[in-house]
PDB file of N, CA and C in Angstrom:
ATOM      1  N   UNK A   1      10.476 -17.233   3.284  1.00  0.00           N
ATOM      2  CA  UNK A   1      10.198 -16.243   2.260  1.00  0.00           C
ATOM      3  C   UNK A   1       9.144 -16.773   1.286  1.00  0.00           C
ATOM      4  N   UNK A   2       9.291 -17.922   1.089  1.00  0.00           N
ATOM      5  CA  UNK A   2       8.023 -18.307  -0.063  1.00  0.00           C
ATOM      6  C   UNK A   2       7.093 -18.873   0.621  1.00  0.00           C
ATOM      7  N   UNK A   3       6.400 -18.683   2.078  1.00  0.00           N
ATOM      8  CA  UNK A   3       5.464 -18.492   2.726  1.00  0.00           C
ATOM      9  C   UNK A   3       4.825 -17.553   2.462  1.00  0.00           C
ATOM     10  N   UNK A   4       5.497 -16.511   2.378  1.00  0.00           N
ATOM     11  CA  UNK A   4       5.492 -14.727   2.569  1.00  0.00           C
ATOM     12  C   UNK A   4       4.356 -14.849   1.330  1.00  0.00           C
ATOM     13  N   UNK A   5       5.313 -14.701   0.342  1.00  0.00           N
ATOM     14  CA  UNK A   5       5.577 -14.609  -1.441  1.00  0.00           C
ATOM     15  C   UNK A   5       3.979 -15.599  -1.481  1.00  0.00           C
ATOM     16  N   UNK A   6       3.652 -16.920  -1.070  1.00  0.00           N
ATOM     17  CA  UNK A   6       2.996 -17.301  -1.713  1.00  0.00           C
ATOM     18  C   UNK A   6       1.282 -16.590  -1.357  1.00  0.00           C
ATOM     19  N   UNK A   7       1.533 -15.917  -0.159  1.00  0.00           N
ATOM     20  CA  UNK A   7       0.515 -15.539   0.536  1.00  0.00           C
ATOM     21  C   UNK A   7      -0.318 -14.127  -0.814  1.00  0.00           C
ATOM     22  N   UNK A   8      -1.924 -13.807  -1.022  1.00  0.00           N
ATOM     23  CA  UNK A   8      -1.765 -13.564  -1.864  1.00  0.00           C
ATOM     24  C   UNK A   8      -2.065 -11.617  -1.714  1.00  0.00           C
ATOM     25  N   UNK A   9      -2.414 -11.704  -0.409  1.00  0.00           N
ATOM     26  CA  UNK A   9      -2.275  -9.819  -0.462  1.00  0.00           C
ATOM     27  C   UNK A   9      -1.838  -9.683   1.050  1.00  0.00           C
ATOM     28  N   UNK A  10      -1.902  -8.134   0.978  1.00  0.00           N
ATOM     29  CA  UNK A  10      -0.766  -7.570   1.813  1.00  0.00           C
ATOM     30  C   UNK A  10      -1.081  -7.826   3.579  1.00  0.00           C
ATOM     31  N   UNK A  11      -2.562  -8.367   3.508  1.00  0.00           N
ATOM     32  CA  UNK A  11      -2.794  -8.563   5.044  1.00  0.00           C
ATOM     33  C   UNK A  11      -2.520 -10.291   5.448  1.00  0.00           C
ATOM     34  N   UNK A  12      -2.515 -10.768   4.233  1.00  0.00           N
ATOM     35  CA  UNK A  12      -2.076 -12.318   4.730  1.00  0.00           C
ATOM     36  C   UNK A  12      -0.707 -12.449   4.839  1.00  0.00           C
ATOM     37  N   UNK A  13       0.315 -11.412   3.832  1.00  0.00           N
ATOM     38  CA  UNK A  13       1.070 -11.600   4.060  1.00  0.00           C
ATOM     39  C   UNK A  13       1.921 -11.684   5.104  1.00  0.00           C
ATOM     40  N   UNK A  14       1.464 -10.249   5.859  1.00  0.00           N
ATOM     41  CA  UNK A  14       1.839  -9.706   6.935  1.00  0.00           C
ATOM     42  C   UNK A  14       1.634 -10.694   8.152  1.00  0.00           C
ATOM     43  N   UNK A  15      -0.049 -11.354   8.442  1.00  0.00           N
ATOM     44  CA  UNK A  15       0.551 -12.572   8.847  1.00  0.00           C
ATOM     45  C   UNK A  15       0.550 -13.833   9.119  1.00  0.00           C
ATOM     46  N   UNK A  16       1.261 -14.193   7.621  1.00  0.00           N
ATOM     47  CA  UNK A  16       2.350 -15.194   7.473  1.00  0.00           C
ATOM     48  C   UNK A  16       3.515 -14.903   8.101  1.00  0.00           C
ATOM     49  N   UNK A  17       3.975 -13.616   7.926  1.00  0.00           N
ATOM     50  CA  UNK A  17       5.346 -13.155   8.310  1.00  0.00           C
ATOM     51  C   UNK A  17       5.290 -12.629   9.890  1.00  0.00           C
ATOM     52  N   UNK A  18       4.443 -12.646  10.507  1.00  0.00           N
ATOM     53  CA  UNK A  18       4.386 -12.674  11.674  1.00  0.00           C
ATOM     54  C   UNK A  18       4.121 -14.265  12.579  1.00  0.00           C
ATOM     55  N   UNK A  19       3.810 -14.752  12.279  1.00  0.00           N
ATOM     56  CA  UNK A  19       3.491 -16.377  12.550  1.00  0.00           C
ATOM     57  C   UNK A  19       5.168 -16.608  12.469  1.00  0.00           C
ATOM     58  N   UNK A  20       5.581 -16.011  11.368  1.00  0.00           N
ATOM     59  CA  UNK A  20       7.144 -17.096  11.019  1.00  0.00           C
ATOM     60  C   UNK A  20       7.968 -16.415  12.589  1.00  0.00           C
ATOM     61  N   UNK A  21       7.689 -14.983  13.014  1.00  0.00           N
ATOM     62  CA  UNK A  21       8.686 -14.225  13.365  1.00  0.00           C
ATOM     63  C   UNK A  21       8.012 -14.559  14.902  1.00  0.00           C
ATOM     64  N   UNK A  22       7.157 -15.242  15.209  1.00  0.00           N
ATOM     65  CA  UNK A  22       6.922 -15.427  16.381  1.00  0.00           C
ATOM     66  C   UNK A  22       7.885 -16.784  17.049  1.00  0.00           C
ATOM     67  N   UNK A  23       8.607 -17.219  15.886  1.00  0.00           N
ATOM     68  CA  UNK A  23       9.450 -18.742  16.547  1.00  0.00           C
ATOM     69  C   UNK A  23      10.545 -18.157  15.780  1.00  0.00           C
ATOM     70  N   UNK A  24      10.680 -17.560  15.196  1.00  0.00           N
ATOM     71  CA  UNK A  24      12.469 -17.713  14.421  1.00  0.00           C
ATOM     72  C   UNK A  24      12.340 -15.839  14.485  1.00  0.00           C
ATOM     73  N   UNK A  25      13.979 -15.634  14.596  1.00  0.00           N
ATOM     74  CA  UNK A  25      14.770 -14.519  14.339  1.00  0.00           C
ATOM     75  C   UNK A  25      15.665 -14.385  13.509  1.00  0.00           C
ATOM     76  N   UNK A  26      15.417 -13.236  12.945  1.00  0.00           N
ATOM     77  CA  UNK A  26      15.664 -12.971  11.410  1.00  0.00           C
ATOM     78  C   UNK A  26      17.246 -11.475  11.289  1.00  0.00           C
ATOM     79  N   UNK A  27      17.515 -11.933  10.315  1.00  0.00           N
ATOM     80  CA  UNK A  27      18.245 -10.410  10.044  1.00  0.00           C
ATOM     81  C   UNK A  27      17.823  -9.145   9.512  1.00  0.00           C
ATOM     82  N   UNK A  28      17.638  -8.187   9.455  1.00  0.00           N
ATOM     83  CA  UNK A  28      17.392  -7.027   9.250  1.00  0.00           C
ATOM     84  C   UNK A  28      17.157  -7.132   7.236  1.00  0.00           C
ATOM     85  N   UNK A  29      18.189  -7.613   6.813  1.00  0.00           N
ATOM     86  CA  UNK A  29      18.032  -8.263   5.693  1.00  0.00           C
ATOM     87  C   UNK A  29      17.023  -8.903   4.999  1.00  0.00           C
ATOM     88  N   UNK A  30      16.832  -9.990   5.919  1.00  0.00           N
ATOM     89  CA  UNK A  30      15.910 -11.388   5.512  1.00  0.00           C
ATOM     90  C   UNK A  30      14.322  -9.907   6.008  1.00  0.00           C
ATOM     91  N   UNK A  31      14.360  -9.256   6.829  1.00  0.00           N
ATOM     92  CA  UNK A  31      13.187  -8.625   6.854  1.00  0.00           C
ATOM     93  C   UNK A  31      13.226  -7.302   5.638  1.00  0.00           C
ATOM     94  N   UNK A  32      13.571  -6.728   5.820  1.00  0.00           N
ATOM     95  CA  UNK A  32      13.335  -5.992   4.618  1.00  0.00           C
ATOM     96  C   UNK A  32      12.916  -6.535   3.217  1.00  0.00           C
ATOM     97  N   UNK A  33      13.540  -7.667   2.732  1.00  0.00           N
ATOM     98  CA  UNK A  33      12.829  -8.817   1.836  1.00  0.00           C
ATOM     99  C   UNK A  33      11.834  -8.891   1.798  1.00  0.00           C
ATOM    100  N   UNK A  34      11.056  -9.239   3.062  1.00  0.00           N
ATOM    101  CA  UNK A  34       9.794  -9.624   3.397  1.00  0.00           C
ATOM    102  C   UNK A  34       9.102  -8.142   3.022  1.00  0.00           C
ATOM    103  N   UNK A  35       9.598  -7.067   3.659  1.00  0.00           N
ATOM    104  CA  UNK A  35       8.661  -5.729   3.626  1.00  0.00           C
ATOM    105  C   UNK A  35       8.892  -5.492   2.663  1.00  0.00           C
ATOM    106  N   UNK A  36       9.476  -5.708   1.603  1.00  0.00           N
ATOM    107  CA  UNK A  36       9.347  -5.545  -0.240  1.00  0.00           C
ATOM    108  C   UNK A  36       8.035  -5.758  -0.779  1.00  0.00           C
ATOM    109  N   UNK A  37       7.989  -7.275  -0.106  1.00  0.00           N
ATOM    110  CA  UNK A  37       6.725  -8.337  -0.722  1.00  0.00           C
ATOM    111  C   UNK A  37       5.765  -7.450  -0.214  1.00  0.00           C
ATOM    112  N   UNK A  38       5.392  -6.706   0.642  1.00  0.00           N
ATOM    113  CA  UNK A  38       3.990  -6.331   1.196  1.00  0.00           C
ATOM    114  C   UNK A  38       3.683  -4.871   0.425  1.00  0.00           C
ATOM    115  N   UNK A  39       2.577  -4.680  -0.082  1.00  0.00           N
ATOM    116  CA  UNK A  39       2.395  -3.485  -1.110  1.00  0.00           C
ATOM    117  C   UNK A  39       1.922  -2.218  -0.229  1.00  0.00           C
ATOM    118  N   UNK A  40       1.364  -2.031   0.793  1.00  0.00           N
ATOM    119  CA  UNK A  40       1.529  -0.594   1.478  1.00  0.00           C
ATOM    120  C   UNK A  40       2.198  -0.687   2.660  1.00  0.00           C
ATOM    121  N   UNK A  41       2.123   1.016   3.110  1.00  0.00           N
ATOM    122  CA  UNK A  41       3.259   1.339   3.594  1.00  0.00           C
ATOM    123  C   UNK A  41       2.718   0.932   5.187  1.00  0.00           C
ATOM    124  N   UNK A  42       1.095   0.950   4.987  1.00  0.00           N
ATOM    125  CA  UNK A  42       0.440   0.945   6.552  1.00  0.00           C
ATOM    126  C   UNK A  42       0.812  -0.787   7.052  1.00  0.00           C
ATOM    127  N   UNK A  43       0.535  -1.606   6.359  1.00  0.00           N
ATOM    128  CA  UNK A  43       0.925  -2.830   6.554  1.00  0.00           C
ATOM    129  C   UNK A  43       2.724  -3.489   6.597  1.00  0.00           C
ATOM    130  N   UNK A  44       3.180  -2.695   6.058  1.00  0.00           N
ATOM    131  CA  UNK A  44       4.532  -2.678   6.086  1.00  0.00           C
ATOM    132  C   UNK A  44       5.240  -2.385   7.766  1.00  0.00           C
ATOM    133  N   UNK A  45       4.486  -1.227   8.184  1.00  0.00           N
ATOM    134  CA  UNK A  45       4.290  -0.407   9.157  1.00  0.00           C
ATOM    135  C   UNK A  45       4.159  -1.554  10.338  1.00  0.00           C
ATOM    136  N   UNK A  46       3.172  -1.895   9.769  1.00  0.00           N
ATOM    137  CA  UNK A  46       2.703  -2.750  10.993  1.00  0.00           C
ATOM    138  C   UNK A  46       3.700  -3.933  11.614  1.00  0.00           C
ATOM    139  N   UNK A  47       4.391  -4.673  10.443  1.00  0.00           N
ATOM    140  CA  UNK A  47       5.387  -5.593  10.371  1.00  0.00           C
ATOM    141  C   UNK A  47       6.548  -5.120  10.780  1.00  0.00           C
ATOM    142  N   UNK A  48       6.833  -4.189  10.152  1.00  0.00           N
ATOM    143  CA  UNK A  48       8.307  -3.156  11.054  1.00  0.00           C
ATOM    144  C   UNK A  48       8.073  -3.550  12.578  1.00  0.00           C
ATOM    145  N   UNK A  49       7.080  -2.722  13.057  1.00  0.00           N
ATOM    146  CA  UNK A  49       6.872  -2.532  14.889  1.00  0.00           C
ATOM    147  C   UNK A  49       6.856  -3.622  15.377  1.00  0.00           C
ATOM    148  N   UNK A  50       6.291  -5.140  14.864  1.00  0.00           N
ATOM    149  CA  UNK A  50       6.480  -6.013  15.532  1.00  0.00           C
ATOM    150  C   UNK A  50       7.199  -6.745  15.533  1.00  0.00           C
ATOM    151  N   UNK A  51       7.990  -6.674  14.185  1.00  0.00           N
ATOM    152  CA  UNK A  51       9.516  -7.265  13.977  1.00  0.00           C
ATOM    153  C   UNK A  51      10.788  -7.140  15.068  1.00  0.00           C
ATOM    154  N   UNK A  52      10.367  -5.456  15.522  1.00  0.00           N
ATOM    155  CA  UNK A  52      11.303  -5.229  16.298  1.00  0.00           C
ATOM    156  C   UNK A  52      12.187  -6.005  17.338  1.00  0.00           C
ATOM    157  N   UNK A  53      11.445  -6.423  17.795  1.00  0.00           N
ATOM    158  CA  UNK A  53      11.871  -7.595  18.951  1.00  0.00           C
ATOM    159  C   UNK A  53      12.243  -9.222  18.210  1.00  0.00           C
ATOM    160  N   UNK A  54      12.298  -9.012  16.952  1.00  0.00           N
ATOM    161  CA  UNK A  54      12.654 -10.542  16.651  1.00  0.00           C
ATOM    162  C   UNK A  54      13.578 -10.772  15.539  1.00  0.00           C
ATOM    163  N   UNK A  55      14.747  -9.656  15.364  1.00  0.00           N
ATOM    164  CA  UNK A  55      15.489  -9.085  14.719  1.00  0.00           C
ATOM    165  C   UNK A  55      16.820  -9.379  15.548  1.00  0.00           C
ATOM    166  N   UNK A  56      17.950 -10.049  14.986  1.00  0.00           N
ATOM    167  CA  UNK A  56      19.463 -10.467  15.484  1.00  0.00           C
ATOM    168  C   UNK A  56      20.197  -8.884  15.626  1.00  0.00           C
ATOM    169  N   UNK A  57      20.364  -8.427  14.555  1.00  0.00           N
ATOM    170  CA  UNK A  57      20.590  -6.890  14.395  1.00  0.00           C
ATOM    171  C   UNK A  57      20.054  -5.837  14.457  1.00  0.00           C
ATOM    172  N   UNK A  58      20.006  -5.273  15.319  1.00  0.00           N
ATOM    173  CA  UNK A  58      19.423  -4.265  15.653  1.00  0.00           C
ATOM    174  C   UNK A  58      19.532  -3.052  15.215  1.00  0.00           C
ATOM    175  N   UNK A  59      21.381  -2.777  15.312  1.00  0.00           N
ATOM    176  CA  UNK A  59      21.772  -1.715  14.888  1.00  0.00           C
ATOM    177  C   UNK A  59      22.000  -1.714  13.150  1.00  0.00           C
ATOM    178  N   UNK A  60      21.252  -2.693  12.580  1.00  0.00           N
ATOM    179  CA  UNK A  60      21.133  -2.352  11.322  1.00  0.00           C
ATOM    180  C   UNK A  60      19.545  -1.387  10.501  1.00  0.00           C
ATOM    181  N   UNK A  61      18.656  -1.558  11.737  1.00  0.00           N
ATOM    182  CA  UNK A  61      17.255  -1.596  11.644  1.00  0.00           C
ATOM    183  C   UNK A  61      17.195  -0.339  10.842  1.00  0.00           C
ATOM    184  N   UNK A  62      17.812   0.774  10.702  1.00  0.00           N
ATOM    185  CA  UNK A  62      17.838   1.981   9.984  1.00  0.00           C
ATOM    186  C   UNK A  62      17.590   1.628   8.255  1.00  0.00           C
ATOM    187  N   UNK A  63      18.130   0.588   8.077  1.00  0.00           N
ATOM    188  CA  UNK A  63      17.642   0.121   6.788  1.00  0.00           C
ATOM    189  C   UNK A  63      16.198  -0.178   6.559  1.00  0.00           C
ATOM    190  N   UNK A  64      15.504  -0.677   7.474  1.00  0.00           N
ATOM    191  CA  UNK A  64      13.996  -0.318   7.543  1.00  0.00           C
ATOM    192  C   UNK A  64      13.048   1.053   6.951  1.00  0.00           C
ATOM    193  N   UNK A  65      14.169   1.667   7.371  1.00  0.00           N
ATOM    194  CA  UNK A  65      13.240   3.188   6.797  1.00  0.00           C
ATOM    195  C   UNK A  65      13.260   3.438   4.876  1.00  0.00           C
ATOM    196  N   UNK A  66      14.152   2.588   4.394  1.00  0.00           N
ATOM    197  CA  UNK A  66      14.330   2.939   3.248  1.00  0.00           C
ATOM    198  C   UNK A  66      13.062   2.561   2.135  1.00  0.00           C
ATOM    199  N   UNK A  67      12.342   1.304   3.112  1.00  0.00           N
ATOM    200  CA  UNK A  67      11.134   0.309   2.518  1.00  0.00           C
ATOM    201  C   UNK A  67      10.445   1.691   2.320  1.00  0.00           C
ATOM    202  N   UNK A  68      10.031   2.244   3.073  1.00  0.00           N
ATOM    203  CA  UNK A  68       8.343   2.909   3.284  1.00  0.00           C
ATOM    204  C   UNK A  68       8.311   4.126   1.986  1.00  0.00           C
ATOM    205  N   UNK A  69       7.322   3.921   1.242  1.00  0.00           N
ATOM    206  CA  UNK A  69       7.312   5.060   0.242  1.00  0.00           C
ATOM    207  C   UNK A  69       6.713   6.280   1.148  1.00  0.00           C
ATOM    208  N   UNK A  70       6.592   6.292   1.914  1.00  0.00           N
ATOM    209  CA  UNK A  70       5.813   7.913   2.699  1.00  0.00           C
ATOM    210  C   UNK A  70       6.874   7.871   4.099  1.00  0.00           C
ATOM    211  N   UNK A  71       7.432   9.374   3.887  1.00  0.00           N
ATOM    212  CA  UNK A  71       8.221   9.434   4.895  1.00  0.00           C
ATOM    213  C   UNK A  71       7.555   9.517   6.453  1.00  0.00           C
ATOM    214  N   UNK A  72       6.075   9.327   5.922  1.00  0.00           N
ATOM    215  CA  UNK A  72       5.250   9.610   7.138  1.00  0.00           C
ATOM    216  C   UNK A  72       5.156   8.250   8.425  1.00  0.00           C
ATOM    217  N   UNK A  73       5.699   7.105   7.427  1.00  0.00           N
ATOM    218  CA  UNK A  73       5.930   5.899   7.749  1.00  0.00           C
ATOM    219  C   UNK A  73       7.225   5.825   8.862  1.00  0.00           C
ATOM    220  N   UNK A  74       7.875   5.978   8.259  1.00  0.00           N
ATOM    221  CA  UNK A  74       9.031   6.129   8.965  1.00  0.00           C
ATOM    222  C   UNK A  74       8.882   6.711   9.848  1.00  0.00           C
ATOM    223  N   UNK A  75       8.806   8.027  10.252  1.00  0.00           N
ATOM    224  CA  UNK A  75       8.678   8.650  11.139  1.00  0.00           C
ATOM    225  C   UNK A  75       7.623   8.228  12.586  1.00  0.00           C
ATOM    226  N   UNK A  76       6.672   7.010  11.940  1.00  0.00           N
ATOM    227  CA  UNK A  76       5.969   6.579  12.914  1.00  0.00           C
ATOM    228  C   UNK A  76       6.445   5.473  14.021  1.00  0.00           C
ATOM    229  N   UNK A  77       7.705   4.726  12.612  1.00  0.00           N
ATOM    230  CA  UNK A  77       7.963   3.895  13.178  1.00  0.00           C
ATOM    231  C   UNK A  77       9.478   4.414  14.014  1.00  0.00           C
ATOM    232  N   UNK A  78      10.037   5.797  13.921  1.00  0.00           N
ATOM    233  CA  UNK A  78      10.673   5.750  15.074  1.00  0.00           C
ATOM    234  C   UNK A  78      10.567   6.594  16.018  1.00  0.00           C
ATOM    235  N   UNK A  79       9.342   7.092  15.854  1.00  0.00           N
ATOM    236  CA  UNK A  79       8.703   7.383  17.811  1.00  0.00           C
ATOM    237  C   UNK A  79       7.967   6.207  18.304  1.00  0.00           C
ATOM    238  N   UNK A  80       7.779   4.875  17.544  1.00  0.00           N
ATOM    239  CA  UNK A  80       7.283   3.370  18.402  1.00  0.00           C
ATOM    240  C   UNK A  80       8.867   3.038  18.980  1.00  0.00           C
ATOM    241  N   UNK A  81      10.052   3.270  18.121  1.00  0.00           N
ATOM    242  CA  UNK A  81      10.947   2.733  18.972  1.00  0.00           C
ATOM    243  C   UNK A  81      11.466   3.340  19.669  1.00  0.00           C
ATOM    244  N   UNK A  82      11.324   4.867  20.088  1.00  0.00           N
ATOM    245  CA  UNK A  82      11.751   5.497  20.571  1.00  0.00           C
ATOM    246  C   UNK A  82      10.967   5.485  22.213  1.00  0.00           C
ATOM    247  N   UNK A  83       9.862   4.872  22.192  1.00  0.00           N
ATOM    248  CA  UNK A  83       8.638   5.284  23.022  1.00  0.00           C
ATOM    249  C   UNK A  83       8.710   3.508  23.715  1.00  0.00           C
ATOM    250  N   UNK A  84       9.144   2.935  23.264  1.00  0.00           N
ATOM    251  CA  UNK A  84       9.561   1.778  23.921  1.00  0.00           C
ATOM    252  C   UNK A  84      10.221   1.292  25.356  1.00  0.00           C
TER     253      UNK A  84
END
């Protein structure tokens, strides 16, 4: 998390937090944290879809949708998991 945090805008953040999520798996929790730190919804977006696969809980992932200020977000990200 203070990889994330120290990174200083929303495209480094994203990845930092993809670098981390390419060796370690996270909780649905510990990610939403992370998608706090990132300031839009398109980059947020982006981290959701590839998180997917590196997430312990799965059936918590619905908490994901609560991050995105545009419901337009959401909705993108569940025809990617739906289309999977």
């Amino acid at each position: 998390m203070e990889s994330v945090d120290n990174a200083s805008f929303a495209e480094d953040k994203v990845r930092v937090a993809k670098r981390i999520l390419k060796t370690n798996c996270l909780t649905i929790d510990n990610l939403v944290l992370i998608l706090e730190e990132i300031s839009f919804d398109e980059d947020q977006l982006d981290l959701a879809k590839f998180a997917y696969d590196h997430v312990y809980d799965l059936e918590n992932y619905y908490k994901v949708y609560d991050v995105f200020s545009f419901s337009k977000s959401g909705e993108e990200l569940e025809e990617y998991i739906e289309n999977r």
